[in-house]
Protein backbone atom coordinates (compact mmCIF):
# COMPACT_ATOMS: atom_id res chain seq x y z
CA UNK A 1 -18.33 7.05 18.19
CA UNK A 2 -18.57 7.66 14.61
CA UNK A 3 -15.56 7.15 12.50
CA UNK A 4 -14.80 8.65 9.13
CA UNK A 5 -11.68 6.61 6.99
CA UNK A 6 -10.72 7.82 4.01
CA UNK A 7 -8.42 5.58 1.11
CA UNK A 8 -6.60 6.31 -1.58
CA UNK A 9 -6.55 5.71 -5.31
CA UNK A 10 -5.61 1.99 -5.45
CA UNK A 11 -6.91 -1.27 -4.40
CA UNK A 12 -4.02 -1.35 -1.52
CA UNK A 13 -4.57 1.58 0.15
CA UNK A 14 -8.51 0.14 0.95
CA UNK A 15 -6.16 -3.23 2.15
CA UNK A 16 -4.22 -1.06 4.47
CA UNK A 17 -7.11 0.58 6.54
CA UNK A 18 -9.25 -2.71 6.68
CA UNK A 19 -7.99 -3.94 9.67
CA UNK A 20 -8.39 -0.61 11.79
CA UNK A 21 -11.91 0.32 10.18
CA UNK A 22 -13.07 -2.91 10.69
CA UNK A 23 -11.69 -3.55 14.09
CA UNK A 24 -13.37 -0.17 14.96
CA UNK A 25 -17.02 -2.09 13.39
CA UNK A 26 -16.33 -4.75 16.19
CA UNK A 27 -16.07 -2.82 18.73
CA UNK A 28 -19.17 -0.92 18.21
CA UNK A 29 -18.50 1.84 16.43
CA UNK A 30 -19.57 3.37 13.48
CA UNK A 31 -17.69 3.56 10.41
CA UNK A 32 -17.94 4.71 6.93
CA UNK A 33 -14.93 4.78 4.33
CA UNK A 34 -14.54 7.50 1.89
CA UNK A 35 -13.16 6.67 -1.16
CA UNK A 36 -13.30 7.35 -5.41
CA UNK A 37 -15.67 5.43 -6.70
CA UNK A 38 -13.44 3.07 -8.58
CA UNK A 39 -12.24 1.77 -4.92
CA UNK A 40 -15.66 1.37 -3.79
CA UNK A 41 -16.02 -2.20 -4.63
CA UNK A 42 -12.98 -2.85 -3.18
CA UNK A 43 -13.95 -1.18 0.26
CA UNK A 44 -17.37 -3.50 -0.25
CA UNK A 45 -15.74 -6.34 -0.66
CA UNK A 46 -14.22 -6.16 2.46
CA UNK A 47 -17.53 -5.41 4.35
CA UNK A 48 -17.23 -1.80 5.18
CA UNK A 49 -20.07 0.63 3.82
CA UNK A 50 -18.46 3.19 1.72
CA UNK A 51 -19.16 6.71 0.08
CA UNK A 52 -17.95 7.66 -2.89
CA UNK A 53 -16.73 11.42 -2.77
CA UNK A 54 -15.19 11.61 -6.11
CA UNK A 55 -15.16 10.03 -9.66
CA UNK A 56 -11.92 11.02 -10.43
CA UNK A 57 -9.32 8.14 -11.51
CA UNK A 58 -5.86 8.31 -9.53
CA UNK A 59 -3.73 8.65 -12.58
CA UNK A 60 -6.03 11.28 -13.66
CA UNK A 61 -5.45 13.16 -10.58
CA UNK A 62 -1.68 12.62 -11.32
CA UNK A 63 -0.95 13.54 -14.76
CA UNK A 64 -3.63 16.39 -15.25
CA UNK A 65 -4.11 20.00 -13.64
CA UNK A 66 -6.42 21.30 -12.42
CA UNK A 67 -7.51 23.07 -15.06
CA UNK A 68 -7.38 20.24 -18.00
CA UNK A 69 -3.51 20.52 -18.84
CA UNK A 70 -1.81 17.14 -19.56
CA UNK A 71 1.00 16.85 -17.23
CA UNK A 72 4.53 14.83 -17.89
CA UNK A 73 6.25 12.80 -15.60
CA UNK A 74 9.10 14.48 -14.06
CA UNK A 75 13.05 12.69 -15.00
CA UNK A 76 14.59 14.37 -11.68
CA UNK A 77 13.75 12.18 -8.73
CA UNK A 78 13.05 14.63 -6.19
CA UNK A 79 10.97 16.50 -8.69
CA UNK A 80 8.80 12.77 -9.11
CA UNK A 81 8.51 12.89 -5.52
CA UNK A 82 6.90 16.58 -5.56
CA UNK A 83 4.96 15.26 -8.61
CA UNK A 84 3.01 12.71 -6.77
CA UNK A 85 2.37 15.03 -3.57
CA UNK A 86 1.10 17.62 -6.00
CA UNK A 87 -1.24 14.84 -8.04
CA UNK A 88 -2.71 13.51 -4.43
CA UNK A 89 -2.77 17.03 -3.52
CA UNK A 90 -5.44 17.15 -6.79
CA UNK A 91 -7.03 14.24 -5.46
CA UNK A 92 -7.74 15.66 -2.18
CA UNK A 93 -9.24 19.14 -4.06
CA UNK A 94 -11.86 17.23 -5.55
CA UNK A 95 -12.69 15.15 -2.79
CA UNK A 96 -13.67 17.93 -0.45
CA UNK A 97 -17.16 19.20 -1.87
CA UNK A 98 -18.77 15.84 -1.20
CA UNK A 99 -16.83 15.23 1.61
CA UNK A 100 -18.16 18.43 3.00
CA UNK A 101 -21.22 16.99 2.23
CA UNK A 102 -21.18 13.73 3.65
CA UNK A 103 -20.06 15.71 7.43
CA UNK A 104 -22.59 18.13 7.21
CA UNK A 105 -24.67 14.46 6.99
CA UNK A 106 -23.03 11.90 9.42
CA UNK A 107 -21.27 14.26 11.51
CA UNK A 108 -17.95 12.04 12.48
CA UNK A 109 -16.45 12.16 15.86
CA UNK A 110 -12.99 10.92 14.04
CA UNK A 111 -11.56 11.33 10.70
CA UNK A 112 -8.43 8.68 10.16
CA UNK A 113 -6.79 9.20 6.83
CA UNK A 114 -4.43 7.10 4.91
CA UNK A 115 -0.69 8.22 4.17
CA UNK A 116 -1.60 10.72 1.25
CA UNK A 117 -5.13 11.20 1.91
CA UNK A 118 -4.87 14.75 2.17
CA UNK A 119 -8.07 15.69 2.44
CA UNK A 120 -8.85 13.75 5.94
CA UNK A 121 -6.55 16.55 7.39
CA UNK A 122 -8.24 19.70 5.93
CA UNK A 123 -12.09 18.28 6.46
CA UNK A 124 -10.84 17.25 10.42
CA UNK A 125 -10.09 20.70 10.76
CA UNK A 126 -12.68 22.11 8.99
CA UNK A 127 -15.41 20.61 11.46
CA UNK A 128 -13.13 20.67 14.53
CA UNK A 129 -12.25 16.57 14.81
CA UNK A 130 -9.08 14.65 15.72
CA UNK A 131 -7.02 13.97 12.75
CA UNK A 132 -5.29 10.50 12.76
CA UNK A 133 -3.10 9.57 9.91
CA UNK A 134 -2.68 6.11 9.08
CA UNK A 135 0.74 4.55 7.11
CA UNK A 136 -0.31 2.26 4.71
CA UNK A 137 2.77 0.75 4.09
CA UNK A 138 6.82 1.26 4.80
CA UNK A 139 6.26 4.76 4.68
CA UNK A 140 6.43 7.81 2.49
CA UNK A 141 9.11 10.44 1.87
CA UNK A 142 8.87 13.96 3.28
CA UNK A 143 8.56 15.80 -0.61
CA UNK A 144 5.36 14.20 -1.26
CA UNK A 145 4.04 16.05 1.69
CA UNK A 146 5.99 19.20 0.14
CA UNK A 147 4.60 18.57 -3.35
CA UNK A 148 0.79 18.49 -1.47
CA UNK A 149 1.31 21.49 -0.05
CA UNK A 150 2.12 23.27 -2.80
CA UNK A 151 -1.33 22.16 -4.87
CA UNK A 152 -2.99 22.54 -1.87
CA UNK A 153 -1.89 26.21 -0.78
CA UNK A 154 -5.43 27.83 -1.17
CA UNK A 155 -7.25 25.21 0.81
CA UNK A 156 -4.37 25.54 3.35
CA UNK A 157 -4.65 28.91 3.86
CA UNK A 158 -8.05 29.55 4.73
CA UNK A 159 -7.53 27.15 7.59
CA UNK A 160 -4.60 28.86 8.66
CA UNK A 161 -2.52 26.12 7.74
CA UNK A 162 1.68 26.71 6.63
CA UNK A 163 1.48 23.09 5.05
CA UNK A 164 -0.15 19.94 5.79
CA UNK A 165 -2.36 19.52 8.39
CA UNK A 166 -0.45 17.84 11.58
CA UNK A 167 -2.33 14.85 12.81
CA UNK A 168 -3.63 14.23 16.56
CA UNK A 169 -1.73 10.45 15.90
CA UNK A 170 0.16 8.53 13.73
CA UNK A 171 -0.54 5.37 13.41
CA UNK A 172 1.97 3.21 11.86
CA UNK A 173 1.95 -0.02 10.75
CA UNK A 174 6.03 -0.39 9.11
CA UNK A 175 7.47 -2.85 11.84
CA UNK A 176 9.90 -0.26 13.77
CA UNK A 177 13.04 -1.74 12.61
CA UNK A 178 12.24 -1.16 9.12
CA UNK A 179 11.33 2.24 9.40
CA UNK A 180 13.11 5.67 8.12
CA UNK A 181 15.41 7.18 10.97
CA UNK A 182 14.46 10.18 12.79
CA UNK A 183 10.85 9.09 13.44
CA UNK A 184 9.22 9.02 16.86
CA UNK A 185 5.65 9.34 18.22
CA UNK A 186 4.35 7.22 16.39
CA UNK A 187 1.48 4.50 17.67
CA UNK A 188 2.83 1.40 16.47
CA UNK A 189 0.14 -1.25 14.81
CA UNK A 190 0.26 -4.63 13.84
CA UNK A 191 0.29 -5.20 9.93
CA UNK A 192 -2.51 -7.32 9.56
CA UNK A 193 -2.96 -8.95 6.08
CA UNK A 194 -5.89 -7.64 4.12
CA UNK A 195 -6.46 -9.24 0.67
CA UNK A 196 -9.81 -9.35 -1.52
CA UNK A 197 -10.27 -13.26 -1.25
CA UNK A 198 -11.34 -16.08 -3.32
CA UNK A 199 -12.13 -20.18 -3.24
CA UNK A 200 -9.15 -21.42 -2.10
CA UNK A 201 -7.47 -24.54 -3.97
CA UNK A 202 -5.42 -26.90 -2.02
CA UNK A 203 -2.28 -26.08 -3.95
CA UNK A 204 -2.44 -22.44 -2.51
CA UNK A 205 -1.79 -23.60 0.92
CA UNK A 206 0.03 -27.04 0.43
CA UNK A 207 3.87 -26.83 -0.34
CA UNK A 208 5.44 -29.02 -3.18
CA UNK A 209 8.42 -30.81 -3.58
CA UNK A 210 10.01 -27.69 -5.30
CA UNK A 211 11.05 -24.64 -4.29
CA UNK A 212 7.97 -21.67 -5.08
CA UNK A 213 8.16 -18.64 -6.26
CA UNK A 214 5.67 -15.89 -6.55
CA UNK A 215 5.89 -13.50 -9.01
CA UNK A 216 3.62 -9.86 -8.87
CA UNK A 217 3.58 -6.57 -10.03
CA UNK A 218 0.96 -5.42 -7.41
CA UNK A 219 -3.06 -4.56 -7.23
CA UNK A 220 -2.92 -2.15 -10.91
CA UNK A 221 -1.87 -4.33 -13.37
CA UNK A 222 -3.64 -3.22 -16.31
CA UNK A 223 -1.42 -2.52 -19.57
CA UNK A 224 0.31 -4.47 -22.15
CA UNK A 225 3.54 -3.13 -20.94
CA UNK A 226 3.01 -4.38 -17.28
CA UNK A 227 2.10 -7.81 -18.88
CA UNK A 228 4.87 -7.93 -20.68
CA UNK A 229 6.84 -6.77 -17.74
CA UNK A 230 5.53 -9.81 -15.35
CA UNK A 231 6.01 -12.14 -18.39
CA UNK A 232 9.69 -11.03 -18.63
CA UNK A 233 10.27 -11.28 -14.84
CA UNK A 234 8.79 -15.04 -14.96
CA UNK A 235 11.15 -16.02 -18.45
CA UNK A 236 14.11 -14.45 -16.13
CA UNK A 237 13.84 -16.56 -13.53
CA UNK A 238 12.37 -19.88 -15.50
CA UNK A 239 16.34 -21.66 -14.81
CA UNK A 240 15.35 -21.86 -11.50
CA UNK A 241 13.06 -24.62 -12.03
CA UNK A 242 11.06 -23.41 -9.48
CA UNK A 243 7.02 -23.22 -8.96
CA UNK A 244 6.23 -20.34 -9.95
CA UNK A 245 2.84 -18.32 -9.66
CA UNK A 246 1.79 -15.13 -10.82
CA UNK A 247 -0.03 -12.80 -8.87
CA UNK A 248 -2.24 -10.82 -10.69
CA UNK A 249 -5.64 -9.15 -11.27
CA UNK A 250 -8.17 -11.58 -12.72
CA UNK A 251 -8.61 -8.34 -15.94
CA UNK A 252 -5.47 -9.57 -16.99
CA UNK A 253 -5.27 -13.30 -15.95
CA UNK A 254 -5.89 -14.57 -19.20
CA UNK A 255 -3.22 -12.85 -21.08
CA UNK A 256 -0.66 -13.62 -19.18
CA UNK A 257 -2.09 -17.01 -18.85
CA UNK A 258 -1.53 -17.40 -22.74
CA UNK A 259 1.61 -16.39 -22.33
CA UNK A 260 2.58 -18.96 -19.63
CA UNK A 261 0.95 -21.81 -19.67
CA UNK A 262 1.92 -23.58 -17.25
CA UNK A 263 2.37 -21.12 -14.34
CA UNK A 264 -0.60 -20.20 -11.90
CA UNK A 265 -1.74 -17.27 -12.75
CA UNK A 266 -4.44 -14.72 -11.16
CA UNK A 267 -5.65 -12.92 -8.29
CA UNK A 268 -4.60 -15.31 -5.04
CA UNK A 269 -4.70 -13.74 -1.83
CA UNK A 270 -1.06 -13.40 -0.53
CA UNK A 271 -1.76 -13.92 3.18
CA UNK A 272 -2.70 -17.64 2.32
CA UNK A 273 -0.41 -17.57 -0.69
CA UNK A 274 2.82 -16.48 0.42
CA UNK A 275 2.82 -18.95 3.47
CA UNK A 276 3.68 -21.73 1.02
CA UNK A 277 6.39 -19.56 -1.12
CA UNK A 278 10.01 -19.25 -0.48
CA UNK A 279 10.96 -16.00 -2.14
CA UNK A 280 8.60 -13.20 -3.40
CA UNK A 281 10.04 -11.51 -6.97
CA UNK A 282 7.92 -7.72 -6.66
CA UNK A 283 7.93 -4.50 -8.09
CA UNK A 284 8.57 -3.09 -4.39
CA UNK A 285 4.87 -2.40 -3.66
CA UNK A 286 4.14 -1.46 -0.14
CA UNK A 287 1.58 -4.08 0.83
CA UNK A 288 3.43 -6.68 -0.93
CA UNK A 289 6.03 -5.92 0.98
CA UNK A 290 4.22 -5.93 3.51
CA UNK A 291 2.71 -9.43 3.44
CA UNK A 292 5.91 -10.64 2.76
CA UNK A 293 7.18 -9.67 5.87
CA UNK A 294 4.00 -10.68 7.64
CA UNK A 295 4.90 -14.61 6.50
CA UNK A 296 8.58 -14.20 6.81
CA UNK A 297 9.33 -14.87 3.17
CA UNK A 298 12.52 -13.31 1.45
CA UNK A 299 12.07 -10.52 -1.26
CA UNK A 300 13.84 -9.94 -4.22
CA UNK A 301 12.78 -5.98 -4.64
CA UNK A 302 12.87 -4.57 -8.17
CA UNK A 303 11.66 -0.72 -7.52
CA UNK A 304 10.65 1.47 -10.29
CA UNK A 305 9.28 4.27 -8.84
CA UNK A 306 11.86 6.22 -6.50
CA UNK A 307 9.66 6.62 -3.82
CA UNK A 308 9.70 2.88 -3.57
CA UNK A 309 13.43 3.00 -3.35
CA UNK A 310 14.40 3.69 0.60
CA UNK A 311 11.77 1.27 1.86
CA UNK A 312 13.08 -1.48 -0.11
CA UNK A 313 16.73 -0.35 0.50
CA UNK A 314 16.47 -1.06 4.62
CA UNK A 315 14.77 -4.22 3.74
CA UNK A 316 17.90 -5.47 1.88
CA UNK A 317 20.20 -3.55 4.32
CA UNK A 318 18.21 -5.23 7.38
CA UNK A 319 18.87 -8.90 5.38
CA UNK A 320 15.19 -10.14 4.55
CA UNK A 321 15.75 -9.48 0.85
CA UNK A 322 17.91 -7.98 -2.03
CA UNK A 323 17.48 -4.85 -3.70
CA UNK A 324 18.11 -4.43 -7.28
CA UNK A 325 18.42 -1.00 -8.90
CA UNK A 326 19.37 0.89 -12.30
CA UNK A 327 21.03 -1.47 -14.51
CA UNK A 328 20.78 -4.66 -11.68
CA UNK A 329 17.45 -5.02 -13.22
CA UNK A 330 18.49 -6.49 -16.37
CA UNK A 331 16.56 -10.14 -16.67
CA UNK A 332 20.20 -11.62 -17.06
CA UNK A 333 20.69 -10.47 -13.08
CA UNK A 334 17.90 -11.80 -11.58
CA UNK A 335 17.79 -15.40 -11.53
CA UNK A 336 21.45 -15.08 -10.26
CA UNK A 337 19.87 -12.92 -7.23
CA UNK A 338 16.87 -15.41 -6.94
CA UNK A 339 18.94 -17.94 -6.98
CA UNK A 340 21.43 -16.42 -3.74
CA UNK A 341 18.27 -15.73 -2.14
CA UNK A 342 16.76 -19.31 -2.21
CA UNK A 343 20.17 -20.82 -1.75
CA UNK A 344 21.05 -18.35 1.64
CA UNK A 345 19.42 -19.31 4.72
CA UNK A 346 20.38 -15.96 6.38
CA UNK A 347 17.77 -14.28 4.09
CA UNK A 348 14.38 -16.43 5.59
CA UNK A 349 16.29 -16.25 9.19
CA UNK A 350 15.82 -12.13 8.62
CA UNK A 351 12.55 -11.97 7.20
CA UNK A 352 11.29 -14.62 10.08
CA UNK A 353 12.85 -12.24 12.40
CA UNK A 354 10.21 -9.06 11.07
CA UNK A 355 7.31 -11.22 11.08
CA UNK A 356 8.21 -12.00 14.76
CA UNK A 357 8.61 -8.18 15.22
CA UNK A 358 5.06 -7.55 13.32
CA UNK A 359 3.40 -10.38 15.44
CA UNK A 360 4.68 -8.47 18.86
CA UNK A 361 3.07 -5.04 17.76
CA UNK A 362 -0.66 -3.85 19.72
CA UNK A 363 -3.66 -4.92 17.25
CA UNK A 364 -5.99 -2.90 15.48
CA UNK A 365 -8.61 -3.60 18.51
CA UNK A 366 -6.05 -2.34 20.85
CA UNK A 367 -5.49 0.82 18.79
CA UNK A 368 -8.81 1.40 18.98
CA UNK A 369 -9.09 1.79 22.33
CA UNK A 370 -6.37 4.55 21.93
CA UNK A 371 -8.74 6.14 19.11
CA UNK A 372 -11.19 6.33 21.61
CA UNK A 373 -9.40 7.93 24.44
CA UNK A 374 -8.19 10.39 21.48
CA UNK A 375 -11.92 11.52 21.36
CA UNK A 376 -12.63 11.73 24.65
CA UNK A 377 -9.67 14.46 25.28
């Protein structure tokens, strides 16, 4: 059977389809991952052969039109949410010629798409395959599928489609208890950690005498503001006196090492990472999240995107972590919160509870087998 995956725009939607894609190598199958070609070393350096089908930047696809207007960030945020459906909705436009290509080429049995990959959908139907949608996270809301629609209302059409294309399965990898009410149907999957790795040093798997602390703003670190940002999270939480370690991409390492000397500071791979960590300090990233949850490590969730908001939100309201919002963010509230964290045992008891709940879920190699049976009906 020949599989087609296709990613998104950032380094953790490649980390999210790894296991399944790869699983589906293992078990004899062919795979190839679509992707821009800025994630293509990223899909390669997990061992999967990738394509690139566009050269197209994420945020490019975001804040520009398809016809070269600049494009603002919406205040509303219902209107953000809309926003970002109509940006991956751009995304998935210029995607399709090569993918169209690359079909007509390989001819896939199976196209499996990430959450906002909207072009899996329309080329599945286009050639007549199963569709399988893949989470890559805690979810997404319903308005980025609205917002898609809208950009996408040409492409839609000529398939006959009133919206987004309906996938032949979900697959969903957001342990069940965590996920947004009102969802069913849904083939559960075990979150399996999926991190570009590196030489391990024996204080990235050994615990110390003091309590750690990992501190990350996720897989796109790139500006001076989100260096500043991390370096403000770390001086908030310094009266801790805590070990703390900054997880970060190795482009900006070195700034943020000159700014803290004394603090760890780079790319570490979170599945080995976080096992040694007692509280994770995180811009509410999916796939940090995620991993978090995976070792059973408390999260103090700082979300500043509202689509980030609900999935950290039942996190808190489930126990395994703490939620700050709006003017909760300050740097004066957070080593309070860190502190309650560290210093409430209910918080690991919860987040040990999900990673007992992620453990119990079918694996990727099981899922496969239901990809499988999929093609054969």
């Amino acid at each position: 059977m020949k599989i087609l995956f296709l990613t998104g725009g950032s380094p953790a939607t490649v980390f999210a389809l790894s296991p399944l894609a790869t699983a589906a190598r293992l078990s004899g199958h062919d795979v190839l991952v679509a992707s821009n070609e800025d994630m293509s070393s990223f899909v390669a350096s997990v061992g999967l052969p990738t394509v690139s089908v566009t050269s197209g930047k994420m945020l490019e696809f975001m804040f520009t039109d398809r016809d070269g207007t600049k494009l603002d960030l919406p205040g509303d945020p219902m209107d953000r949410l809309r926003f970002n459906g109509r940006g991956f909705g751009r995304l998935a436009a210029a995607s399709l010629p090569k993918l169209r290509e690359l079909v007509a080429d390989w001819q896939p049995d199976l196209v499996v798409g990430g959450s906002l990959c909207y072009a899996a959908g329309l080329i599945a139907r286009e050639i007549g395959a199963p569709f399988v949608r893949h989470t890559w996270d805690l979810g997404e809301p319903p308005a980025i599928d609205d917002g898609a629609s809208e950009e996408l209302a040409s492409e839609l059409a000529a398939l006959n489609l009133d919206g987004v294309a309906v996938p032949d399965l979900w697959i969903d990898i957001c342990p069940p208890s965590l996920r947004a009410p009102g969802l069913s149907g849904r083939q559960d999957m075990r979150f399996i950690p999926y991190n570009q790795q590196r030489t391990l040093e024996p204080w990235m798997y050994r615990r110390g005498d003091r309590p750690r602390v990992c501190v990350t703003a996720g897989s796109r670190v790139s500006h001076e503001a989100e260096i500043e940002y991390l370096t403000a999270l770390v001086e908030s939480i310094d009266p801790l006196e805590a070990d703390i370690v900054i997880a970060a991409p190795e482009a900006v390492a070195a700034d943020l090492r000159a700014a803290k000397p004394r603090v760890h500071v780079g790319w570490f791979p979170l599945d080995t990472l976080l096992t040694t960590c007692d509280l994770i300090v995180h811009h509410g990233g999916g796939q940090s999240c995620l991993n978090a949850l995976n070792a059973g490590v408390p999260q103090l969730l700082i979300p500043t995107i509202p689509k980030m908001v609900p999935p950290c939100t039942r996190i808190s309201d489930y126990g395994a972590g703490t939620t700050l919002l709006g003017e909760d963010q300050a740097p004066e509230h957070l080593a309070k919160a860190a502190s309650e964290i560290l210093g409430t045992p209910s918080f690991r008891e919860r987040a040990h509870s999900v990673s007992a709940e992620i453990a119990a879920q079918p694996t990727p190699s099981a899922v496969v087998a239901e990809l499988t049976d999929l093609v054969r009906r």
